[in-house]
C-alpha atoms as a PDB file:
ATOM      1  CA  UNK A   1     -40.918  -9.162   8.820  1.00  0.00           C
ATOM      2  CA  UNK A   2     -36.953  -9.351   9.421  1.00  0.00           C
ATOM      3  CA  UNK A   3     -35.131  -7.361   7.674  1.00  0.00           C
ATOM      4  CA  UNK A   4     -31.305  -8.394   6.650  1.00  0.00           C
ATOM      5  CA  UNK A   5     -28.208  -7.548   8.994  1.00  0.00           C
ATOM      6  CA  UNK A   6     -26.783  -3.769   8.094  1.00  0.00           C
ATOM      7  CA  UNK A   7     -23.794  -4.204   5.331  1.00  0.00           C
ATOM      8  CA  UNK A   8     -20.776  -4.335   7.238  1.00  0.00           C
ATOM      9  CA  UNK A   9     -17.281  -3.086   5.959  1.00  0.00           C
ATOM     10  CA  UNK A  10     -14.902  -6.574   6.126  1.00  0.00           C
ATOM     11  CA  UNK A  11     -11.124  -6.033   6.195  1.00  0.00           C
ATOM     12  CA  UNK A  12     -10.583  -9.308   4.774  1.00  0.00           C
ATOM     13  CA  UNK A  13     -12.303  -7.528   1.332  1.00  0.00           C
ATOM     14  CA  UNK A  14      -9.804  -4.267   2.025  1.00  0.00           C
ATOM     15  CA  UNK A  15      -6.586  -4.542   2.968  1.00  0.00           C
ATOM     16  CA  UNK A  16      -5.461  -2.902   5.603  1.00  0.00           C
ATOM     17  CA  UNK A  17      -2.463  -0.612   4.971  1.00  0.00           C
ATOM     18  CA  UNK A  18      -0.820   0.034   8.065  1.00  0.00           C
ATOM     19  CA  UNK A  19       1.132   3.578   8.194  1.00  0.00           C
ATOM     20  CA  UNK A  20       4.609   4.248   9.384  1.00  0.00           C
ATOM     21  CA  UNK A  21       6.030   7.573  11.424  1.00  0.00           C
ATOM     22  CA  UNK A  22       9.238   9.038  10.422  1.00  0.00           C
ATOM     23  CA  UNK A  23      11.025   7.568  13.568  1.00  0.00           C
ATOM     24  CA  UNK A  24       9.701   4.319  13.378  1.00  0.00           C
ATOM     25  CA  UNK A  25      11.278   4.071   9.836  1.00  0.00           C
ATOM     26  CA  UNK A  26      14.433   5.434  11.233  1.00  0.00           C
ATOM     27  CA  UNK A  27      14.813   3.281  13.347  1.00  0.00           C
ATOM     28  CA  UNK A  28      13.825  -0.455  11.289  1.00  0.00           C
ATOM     29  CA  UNK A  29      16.743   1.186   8.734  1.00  0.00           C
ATOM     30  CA  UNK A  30      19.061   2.135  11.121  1.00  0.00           C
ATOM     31  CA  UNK A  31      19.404   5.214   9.286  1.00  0.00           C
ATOM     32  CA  UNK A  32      19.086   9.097  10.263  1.00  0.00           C
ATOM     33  CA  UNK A  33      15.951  11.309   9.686  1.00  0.00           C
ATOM     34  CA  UNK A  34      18.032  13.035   6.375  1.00  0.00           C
ATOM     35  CA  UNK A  35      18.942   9.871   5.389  1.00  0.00           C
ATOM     36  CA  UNK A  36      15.036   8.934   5.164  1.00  0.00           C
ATOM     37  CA  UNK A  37      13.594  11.869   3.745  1.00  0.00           C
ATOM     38  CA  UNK A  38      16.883  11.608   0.854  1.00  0.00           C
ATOM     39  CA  UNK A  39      15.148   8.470   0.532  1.00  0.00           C
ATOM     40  CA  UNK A  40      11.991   9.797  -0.267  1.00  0.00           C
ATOM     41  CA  UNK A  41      12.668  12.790  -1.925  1.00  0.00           C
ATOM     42  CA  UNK A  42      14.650  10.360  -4.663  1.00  0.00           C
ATOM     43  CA  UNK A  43      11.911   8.583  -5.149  1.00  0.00           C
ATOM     44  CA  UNK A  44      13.239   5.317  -3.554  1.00  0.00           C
ATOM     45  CA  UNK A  45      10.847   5.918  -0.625  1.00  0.00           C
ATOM     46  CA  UNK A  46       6.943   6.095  -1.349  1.00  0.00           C
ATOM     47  CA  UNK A  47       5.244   7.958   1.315  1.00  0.00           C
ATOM     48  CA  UNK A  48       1.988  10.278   2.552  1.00  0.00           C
ATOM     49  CA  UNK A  49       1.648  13.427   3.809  1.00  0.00           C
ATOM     50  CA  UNK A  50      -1.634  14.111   6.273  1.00  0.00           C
ATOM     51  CA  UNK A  51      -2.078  17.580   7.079  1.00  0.00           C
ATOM     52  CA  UNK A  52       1.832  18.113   8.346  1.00  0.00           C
ATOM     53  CA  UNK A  53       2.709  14.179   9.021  1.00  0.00           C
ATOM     54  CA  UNK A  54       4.829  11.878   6.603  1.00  0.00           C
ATOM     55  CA  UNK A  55       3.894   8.504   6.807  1.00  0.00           C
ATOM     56  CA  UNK A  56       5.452   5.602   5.296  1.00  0.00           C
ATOM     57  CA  UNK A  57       3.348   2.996   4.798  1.00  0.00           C
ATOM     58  CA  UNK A  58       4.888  -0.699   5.739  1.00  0.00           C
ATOM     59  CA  UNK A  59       4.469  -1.807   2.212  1.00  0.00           C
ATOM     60  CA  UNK A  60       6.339   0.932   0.657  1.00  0.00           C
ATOM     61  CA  UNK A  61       8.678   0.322   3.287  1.00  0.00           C
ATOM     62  CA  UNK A  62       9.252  -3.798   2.096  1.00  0.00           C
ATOM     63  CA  UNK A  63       8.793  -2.678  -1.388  1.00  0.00           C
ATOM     64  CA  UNK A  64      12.190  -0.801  -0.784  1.00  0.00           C
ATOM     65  CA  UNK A  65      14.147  -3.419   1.148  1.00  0.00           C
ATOM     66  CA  UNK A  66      13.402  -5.695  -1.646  1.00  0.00           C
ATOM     67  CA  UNK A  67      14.246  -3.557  -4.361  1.00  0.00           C
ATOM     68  CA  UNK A  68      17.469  -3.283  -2.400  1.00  0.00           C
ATOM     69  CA  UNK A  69      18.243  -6.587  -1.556  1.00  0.00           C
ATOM     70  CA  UNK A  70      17.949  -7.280  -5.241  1.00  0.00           C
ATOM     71  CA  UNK A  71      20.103  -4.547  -6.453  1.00  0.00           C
ATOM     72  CA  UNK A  72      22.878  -5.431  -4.256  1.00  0.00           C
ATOM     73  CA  UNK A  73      22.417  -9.598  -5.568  1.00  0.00           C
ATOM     74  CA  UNK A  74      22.773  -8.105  -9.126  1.00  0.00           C
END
């Protein structure tokens, strides 16, 4: 008798959500590490904290260049 293949975990049915370091952000906004963690702090910024890390996840990240782009169109 065959049995059926194991259940495998497909990252087309989960997203995956890739994570940004503090210096990476820095540098794709040009800005200073007090700028960034203003940023987040205000609330503008989502982020993650593992163990002693922040990350910024890269939608969080678009999330706030959009939000920004739209302010300044406004």
């Amino acid at each position: 008798m065959i049995s059926p293949p194991p259940t495998v975990l497909s990252t087309e049915a989960a997203p995956v959500m890739d994570l940004l370091t503090m210096p990476q952000v820095m540098v794709r906004l040009q800005l200073g590490r007090s700028a960034v963690y203003d940023l987040i702090h205000s609330g503008q910024l989502a982020s993650i904290t593992l163990g002693r890390a922040r990350r910024i996840p890269t939608q969080a990240l678009t999330d706030f260049i959009h939000a920004r782009l739209e302010q300044d169109a406004a």
